[in-house]
C-alpha atoms as a PDB file:
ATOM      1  CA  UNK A   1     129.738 145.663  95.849  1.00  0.00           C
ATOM      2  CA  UNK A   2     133.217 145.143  96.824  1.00  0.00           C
ATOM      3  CA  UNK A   3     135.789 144.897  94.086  1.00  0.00           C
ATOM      4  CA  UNK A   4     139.700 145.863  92.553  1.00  0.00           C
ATOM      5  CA  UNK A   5     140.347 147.294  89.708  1.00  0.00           C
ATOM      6  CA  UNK A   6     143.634 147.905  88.387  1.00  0.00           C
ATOM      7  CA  UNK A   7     144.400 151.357  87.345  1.00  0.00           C
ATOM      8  CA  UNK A   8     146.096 149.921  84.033  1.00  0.00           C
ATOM      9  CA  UNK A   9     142.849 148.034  83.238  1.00  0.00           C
ATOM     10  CA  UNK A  10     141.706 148.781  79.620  1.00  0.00           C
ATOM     11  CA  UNK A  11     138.326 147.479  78.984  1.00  0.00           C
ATOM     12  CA  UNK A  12     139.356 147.890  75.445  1.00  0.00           C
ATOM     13  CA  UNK A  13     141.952 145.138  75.632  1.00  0.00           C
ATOM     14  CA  UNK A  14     141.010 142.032  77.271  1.00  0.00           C
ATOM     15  CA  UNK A  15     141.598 139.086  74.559  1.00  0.00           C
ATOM     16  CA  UNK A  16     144.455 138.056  76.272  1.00  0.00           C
ATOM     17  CA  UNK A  17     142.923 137.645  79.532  1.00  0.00           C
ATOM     18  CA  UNK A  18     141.336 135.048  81.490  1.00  0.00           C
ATOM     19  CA  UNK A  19     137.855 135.332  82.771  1.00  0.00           C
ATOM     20  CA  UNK A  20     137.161 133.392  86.020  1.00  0.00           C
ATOM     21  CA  UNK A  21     133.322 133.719  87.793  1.00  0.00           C
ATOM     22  CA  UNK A  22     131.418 132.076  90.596  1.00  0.00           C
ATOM     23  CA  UNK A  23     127.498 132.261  91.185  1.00  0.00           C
ATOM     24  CA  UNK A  24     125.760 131.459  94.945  1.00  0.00           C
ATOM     25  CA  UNK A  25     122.394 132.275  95.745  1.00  0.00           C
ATOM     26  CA  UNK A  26     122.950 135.653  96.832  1.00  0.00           C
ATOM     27  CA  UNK A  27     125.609 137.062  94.553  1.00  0.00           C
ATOM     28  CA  UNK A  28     128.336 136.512  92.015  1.00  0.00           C
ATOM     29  CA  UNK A  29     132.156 137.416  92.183  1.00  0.00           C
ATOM     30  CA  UNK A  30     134.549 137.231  88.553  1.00  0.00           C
ATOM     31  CA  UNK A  31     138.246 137.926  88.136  1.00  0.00           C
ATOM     32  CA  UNK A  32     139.834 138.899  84.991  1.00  0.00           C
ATOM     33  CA  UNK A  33     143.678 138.345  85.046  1.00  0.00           C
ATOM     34  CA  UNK A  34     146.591 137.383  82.720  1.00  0.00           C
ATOM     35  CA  UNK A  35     147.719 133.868  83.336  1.00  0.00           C
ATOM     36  CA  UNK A  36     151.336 134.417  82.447  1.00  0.00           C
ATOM     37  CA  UNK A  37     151.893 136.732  84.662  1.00  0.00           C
ATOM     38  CA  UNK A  38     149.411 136.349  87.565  1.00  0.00           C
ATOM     39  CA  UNK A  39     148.396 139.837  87.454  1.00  0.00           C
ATOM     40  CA  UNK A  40     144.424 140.687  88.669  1.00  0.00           C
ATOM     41  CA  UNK A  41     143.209 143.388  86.199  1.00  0.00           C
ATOM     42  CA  UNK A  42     139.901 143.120  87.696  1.00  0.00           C
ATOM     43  CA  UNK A  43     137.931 141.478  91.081  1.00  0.00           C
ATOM     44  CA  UNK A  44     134.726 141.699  92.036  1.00  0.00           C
ATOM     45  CA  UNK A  45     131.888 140.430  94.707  1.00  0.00           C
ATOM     46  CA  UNK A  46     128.705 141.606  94.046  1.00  0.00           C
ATOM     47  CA  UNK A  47     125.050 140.858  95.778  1.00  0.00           C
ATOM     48  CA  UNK A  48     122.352 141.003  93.530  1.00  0.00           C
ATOM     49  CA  UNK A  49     119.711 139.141  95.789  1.00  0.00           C
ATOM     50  CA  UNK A  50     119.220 140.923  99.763  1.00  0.00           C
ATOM     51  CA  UNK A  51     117.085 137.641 100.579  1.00  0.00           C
ATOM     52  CA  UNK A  52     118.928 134.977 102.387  1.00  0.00           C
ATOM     53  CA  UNK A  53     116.920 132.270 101.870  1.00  0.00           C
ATOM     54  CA  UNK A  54     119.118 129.692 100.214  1.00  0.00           C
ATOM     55  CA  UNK A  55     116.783 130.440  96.290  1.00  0.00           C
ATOM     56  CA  UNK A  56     118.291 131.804  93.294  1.00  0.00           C
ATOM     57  CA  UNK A  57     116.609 134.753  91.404  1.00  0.00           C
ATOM     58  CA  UNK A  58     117.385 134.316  87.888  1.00  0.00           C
ATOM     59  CA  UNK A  59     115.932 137.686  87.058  1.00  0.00           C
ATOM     60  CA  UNK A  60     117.992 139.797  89.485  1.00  0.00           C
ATOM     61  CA  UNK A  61     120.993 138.142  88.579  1.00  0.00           C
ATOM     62  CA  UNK A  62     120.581 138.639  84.847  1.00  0.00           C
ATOM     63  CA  UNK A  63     120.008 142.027  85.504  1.00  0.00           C
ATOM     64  CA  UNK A  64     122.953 141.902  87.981  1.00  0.00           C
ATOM     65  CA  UNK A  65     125.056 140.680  84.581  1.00  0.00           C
ATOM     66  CA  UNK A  66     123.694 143.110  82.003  1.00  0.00           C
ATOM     67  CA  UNK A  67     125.159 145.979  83.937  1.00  0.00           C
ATOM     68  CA  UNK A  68     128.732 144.707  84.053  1.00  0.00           C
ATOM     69  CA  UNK A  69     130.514 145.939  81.205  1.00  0.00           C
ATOM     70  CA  UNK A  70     133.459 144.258  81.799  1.00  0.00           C
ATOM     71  CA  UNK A  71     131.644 140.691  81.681  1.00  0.00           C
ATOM     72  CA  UNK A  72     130.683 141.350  78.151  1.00  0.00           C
ATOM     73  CA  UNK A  73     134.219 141.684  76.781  1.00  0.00           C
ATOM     74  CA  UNK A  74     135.738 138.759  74.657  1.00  0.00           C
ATOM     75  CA  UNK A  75     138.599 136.320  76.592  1.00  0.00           C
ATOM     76  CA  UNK A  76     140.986 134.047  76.309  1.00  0.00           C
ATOM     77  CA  UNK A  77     139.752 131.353  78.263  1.00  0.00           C
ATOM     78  CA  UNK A  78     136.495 131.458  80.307  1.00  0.00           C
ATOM     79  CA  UNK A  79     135.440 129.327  83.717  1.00  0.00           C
ATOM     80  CA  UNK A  80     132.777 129.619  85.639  1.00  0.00           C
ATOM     81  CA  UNK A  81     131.723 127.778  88.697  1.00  0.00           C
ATOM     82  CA  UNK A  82     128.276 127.170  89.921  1.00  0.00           C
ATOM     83  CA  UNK A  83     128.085 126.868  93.808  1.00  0.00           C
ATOM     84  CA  UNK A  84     124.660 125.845  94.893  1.00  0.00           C
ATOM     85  CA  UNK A  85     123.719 123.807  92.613  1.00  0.00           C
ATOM     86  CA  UNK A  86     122.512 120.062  93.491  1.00  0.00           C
ATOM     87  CA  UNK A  87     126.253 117.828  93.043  1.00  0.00           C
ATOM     88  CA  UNK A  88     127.265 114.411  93.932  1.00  0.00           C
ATOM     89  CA  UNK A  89     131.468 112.294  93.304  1.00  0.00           C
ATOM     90  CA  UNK A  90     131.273 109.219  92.097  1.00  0.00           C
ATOM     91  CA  UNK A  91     134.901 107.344  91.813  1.00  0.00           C
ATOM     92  CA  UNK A  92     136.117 106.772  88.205  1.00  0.00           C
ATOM     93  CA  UNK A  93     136.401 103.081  88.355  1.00  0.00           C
ATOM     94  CA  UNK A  94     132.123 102.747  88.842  1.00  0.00           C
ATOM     95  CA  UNK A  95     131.062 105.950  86.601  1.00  0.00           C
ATOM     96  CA  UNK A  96     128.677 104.983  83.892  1.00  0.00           C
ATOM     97  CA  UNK A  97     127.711 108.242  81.919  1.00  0.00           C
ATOM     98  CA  UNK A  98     124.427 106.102  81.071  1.00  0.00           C
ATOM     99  CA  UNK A  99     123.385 106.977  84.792  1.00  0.00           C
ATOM    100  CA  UNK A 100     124.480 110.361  85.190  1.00  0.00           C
ATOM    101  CA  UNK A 101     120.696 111.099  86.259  1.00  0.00           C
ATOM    102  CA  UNK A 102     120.602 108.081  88.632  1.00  0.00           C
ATOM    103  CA  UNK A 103     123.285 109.347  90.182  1.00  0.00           C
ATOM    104  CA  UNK A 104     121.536 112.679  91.437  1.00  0.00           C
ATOM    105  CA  UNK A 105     118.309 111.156  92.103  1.00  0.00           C
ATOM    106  CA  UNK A 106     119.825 109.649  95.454  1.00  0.00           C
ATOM    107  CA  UNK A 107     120.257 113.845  96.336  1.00  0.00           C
ATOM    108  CA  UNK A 108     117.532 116.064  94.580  1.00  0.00           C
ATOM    109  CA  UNK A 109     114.033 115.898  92.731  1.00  0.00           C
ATOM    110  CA  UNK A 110     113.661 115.435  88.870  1.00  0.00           C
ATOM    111  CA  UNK A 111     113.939 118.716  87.450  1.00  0.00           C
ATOM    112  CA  UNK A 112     113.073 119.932  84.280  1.00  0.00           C
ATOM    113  CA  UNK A 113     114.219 122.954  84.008  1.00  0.00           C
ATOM    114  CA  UNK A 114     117.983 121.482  84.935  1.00  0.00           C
ATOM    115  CA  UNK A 115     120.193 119.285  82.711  1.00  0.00           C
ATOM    116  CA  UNK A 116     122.669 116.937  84.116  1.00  0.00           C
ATOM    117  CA  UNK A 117     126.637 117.329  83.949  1.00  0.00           C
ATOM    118  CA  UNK A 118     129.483 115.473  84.485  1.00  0.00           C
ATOM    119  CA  UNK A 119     133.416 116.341  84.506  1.00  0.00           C
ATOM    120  CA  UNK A 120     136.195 114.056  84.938  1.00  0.00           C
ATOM    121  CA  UNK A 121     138.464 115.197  87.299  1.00  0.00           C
ATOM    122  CA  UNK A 122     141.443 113.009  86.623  1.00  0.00           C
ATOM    123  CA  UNK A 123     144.086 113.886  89.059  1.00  0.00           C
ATOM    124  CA  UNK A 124     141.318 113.084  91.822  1.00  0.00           C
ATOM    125  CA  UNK A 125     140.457 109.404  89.882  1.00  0.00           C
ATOM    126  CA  UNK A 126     136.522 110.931  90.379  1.00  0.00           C
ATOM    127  CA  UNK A 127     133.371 112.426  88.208  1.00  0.00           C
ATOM    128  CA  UNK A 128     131.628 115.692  89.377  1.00  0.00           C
ATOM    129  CA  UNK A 129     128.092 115.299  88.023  1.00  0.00           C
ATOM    130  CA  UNK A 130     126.127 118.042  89.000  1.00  0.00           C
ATOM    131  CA  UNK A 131     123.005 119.959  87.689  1.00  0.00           C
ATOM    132  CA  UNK A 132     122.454 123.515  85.692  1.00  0.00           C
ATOM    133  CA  UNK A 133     119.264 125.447  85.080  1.00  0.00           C
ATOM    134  CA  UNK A 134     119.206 125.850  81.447  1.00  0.00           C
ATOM    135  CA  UNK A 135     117.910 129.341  81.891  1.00  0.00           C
ATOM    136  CA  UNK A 136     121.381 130.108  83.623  1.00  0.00           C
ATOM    137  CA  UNK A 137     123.700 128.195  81.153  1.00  0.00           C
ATOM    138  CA  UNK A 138     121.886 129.969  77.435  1.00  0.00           C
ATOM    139  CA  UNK A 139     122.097 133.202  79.360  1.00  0.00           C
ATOM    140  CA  UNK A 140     125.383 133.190  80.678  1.00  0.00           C
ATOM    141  CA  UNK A 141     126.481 131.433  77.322  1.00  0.00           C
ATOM    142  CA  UNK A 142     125.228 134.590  75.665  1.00  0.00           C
ATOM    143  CA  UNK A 143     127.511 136.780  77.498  1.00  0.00           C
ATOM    144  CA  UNK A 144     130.847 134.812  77.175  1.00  0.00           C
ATOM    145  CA  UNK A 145     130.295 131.749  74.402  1.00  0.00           C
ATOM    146  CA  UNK A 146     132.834 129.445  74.949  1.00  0.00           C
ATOM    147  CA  UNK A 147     132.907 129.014  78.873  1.00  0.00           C
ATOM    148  CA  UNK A 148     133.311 126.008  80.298  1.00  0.00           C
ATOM    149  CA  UNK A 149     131.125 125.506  83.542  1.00  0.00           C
ATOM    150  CA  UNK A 150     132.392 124.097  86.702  1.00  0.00           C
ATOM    151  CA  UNK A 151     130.722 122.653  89.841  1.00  0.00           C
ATOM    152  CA  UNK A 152     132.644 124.771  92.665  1.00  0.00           C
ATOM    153  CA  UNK A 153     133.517 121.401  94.328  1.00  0.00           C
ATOM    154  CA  UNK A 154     135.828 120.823  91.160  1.00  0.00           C
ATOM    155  CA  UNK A 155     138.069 123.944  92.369  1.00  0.00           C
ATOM    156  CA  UNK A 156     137.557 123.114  95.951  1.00  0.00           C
ATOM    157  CA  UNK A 157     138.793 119.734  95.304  1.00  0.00           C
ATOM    158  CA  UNK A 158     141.653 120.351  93.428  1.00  0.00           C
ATOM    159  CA  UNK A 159     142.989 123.336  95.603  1.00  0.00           C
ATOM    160  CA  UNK A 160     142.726 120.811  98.755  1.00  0.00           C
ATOM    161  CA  UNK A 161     144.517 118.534  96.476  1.00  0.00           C
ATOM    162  CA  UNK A 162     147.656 120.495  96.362  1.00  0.00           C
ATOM    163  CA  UNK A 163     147.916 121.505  99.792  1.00  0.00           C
ATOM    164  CA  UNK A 164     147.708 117.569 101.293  1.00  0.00           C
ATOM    165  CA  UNK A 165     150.310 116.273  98.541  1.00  0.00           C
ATOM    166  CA  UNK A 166     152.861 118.498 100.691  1.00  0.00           C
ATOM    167  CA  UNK A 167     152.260 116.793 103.783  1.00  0.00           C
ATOM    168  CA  UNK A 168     150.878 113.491 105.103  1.00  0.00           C
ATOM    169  CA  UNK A 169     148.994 115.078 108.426  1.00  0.00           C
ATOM    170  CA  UNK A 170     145.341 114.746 108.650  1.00  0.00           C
ATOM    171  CA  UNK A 171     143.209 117.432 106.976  1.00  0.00           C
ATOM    172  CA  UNK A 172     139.906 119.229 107.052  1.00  0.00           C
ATOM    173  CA  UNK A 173     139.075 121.426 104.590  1.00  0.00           C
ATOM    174  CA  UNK A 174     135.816 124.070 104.871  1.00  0.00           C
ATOM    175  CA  UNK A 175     134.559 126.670 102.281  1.00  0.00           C
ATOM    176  CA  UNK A 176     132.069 128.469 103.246  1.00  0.00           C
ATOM    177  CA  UNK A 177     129.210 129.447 101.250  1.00  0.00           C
ATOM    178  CA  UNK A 178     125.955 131.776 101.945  1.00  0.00           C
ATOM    179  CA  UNK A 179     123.558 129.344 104.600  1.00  0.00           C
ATOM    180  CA  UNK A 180     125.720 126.019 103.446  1.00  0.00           C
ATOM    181  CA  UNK A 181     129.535 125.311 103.571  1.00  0.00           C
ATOM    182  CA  UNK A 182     131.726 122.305 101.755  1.00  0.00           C
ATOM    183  CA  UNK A 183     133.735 119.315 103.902  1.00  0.00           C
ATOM    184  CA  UNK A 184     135.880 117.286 102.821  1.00  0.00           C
ATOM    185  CA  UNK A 185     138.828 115.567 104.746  1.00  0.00           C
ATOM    186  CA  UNK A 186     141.882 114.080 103.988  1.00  0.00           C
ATOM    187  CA  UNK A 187     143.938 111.297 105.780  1.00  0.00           C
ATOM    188  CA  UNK A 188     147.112 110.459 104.417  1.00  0.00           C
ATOM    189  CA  UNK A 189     146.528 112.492 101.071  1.00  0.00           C
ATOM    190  CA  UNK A 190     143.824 110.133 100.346  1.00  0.00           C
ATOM    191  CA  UNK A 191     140.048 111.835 100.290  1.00  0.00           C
ATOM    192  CA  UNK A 192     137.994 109.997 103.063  1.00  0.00           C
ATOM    193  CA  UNK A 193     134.826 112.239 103.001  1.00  0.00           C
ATOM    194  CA  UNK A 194     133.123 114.810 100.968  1.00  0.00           C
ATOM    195  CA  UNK A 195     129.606 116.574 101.270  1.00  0.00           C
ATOM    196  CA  UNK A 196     127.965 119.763 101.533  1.00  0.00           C
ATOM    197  CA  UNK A 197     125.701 120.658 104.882  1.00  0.00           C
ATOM    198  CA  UNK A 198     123.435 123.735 104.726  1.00  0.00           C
ATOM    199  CA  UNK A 199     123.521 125.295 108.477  1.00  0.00           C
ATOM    200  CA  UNK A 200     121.423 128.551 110.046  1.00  0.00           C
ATOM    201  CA  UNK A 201     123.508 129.107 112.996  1.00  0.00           C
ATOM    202  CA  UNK A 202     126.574 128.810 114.704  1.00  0.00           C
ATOM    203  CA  UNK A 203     125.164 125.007 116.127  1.00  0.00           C
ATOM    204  CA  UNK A 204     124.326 123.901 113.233  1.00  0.00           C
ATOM    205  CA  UNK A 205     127.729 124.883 111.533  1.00  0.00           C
ATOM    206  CA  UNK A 206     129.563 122.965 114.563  1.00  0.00           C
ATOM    207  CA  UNK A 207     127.384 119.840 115.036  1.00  0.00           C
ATOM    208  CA  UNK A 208     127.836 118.634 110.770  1.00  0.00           C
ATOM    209  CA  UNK A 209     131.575 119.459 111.748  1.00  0.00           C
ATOM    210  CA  UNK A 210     132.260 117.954 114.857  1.00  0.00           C
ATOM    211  CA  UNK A 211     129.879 114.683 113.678  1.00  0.00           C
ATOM    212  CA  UNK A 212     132.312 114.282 110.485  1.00  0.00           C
ATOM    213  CA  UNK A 213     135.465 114.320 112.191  1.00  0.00           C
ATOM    214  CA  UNK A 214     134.283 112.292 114.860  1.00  0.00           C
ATOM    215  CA  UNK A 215     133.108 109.650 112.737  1.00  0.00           C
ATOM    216  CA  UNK A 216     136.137 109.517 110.921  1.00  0.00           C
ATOM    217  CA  UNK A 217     138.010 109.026 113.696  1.00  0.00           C
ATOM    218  CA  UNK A 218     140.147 112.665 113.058  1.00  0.00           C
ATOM    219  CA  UNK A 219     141.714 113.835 116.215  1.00  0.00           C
ATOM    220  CA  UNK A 220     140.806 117.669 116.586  1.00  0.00           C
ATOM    221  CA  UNK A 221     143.954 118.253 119.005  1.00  0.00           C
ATOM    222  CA  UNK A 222     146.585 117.187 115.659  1.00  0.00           C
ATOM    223  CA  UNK A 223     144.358 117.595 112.227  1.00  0.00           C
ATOM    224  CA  UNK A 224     144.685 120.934 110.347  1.00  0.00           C
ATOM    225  CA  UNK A 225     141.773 122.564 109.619  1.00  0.00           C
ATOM    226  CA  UNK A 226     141.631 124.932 106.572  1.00  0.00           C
ATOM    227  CA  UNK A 227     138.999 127.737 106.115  1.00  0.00           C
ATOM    228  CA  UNK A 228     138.251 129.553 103.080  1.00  0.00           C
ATOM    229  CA  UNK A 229     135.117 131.354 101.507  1.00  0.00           C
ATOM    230  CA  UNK A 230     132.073 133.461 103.377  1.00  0.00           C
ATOM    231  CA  UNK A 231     134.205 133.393 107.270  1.00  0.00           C
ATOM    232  CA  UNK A 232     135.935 135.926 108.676  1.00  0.00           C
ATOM    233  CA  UNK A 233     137.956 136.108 112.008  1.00  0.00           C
ATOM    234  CA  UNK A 234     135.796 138.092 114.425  1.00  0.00           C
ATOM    235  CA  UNK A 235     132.316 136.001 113.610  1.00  0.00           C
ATOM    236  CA  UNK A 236     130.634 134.161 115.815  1.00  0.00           C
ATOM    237  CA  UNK A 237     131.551 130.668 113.853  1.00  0.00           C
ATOM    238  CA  UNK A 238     134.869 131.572 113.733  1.00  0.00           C
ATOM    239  CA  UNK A 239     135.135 131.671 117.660  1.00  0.00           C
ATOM    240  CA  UNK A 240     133.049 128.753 118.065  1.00  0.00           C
ATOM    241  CA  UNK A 241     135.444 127.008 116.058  1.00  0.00           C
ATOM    242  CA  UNK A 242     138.469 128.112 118.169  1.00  0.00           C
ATOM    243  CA  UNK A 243     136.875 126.400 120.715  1.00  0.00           C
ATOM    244  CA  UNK A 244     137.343 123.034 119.454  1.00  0.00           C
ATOM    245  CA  UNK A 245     140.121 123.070 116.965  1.00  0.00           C
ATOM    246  CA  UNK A 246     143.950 123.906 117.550  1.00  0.00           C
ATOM    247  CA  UNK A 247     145.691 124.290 114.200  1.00  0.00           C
ATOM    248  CA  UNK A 248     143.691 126.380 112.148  1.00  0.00           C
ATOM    249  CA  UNK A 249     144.508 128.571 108.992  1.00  0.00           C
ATOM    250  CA  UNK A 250     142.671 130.755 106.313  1.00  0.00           C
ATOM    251  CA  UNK A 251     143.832 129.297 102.569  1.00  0.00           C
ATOM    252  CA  UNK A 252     144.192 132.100 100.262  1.00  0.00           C
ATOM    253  CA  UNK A 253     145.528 131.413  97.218  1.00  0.00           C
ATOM    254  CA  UNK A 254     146.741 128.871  94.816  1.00  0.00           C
ATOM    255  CA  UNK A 255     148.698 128.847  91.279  1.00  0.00           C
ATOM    256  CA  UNK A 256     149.933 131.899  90.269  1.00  0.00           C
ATOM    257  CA  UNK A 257     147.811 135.079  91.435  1.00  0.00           C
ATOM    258  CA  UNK A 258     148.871 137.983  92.555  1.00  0.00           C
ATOM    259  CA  UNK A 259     146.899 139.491  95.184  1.00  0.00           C
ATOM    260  CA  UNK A 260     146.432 143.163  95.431  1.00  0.00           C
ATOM    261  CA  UNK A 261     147.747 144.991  98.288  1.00  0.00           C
ATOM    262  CA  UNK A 262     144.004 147.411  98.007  1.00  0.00           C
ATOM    263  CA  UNK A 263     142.282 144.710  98.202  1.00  0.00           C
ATOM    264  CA  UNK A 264     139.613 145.637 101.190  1.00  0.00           C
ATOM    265  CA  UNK A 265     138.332 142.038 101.926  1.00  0.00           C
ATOM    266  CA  UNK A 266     139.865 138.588 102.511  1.00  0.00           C
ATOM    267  CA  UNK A 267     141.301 137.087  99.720  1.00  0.00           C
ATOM    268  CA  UNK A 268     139.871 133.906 100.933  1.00  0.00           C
ATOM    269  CA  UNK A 269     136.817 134.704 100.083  1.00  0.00           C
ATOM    270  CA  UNK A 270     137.736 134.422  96.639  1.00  0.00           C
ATOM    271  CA  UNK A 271     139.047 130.795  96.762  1.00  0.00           C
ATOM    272  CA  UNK A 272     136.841 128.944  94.277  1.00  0.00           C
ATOM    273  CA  UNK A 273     137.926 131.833  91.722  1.00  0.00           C
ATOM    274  CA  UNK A 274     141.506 130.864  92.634  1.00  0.00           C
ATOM    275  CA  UNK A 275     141.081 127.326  92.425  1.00  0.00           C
ATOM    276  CA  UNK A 276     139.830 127.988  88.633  1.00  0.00           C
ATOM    277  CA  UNK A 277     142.931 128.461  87.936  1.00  0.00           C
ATOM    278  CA  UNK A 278     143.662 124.581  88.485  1.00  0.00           C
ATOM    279  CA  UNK A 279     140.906 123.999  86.151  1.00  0.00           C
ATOM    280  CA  UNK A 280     142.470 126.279  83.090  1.00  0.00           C
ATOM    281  CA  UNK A 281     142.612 123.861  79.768  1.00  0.00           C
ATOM    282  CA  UNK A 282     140.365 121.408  81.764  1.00  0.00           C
ATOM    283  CA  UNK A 283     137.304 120.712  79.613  1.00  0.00           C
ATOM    284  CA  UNK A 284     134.187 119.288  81.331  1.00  0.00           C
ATOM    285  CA  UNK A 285     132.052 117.027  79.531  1.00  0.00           C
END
């Protein structure tokens, strides 16, 4: 477990807080902060699953759940962002909610125990339909009632989004995840390509990488490529990816969060929750 608290936290005294929380295969992280002020009362990764083998174990993570106190406390607003699950964009002007299921039939097998979702995120002119195991949504709803559930794309997205409105350069964005990372690139603020490759090495990380850029025609010399989630400096990815890109740069943070100075790991790492914030008073569908 690797987490913040802040010595002023009272867990008797969280109404006016926000709740933000992410789930992967392998773990979960949540921050609880105040959104007037920025400040992170609480941050937290924890692994509830040792197995690395790209499945989620409902049963660990419930457990996983149950023994965090501070999950059970009533908030303000509640997000939370599911990363692995099945997710496909289609543009605004050819959604038709009538064939949400269609749409993720091109990507992943009919599954009962999932429901279909869809969000509209409008500064992006693009729906997010994705899929959630009902067993994860009426437990999780148990514990906090009123979230609102999230692809992690959706935070992704709109975090990407307000780094390439500042500039009109070509950009890669990556956020890596536990055996699969996110691309999407941007040429002229405009989003050219999106998807999510699952990778078990260092060559498998680089070819879906290398293959995207190249077929968009990106010059590695000039683009800027942005890194956030499960990467850290000194990895073996990391250098690989020195090899072939020049401008390179860790995202940390958008909106208003503070970040603690004790914090003992990347902040990085916790860009999805950060992007949540982007997705405060958004209601998904």
């Amino acid at each position: 477990m690797q987490s913040y608290i802040h010595p002023d936290f009272n867990i008797a005294f969280t109404r006016h807080l926000s709740l933000f929380f992410e789930i992967d295969y392998t773990h979960f992280s949540y921050c609880i902060y105040n959104a007037s002020s920025g400040e992170i009362s609480v941050i937290k990764k924890i692994v509830f699953n040792q197995q690395s083998e790209m499945q989620f174990d409902f049963e660990k993570f419930q457990i996983a759940v149950n023994t965090e106190d501070t999950l059970h406390c009533p908030y303000h607003e509640q997000h939370a962002a599911i990363a692995w699950s099945p997710f496909t964009v289609v543009p605004a002007q050819l959604f038709d909610s009538n064939n949400v299921n269609k749409y993720l039939d091109f990507i992943c097998n009919d599954d009962v125990d999932s429901a279909s979702n869809f969000e509209f995120a409008e500064s992006l002119d693009m729906y997010i339909v994705f899929t959630l195991h009902h067993k994860l949504r009426y437990f999780f709803e148990k514990v906090q009632p009123k979230v609102i559930w999230h692809h992690a794309i959706l935070p992704f997205m709109f975090s990407n989004k307000t780094i390439v409105e500042s500039t009109d350069s070509d950009q890669v964005f990556l956020d890596v995840k536990d055996g699969y990372y996110f691309l999407t690139l941007f040429r002229n603020t405009k989003l050219v390509f999106i998807n999510r490759f699952n990778f078990s090495n260092a060559d498998d990380f680089m070819y879906y990488l290398l293959l995207a850029c190249e077929q968009k025609s990106f010059d590695r010399n000039t683009l800027k490529l942005n890194i956030s989630g499960e990467l850290i400096q000194d990895s073996l990815i990391y250098k690989e990816i020195y090899k072939f890109f020049m401008h390179i740069s860790f995202n940390q943070n958008h909106g208003n969060l503070q970040i603690p100075v004790d914090l003992e790991i990347p902040f990085h790492t916790f860009y999805t929750l950060s992007g949540l914030q982007l997705c405060e008073s958004f209601q998904a569908i």
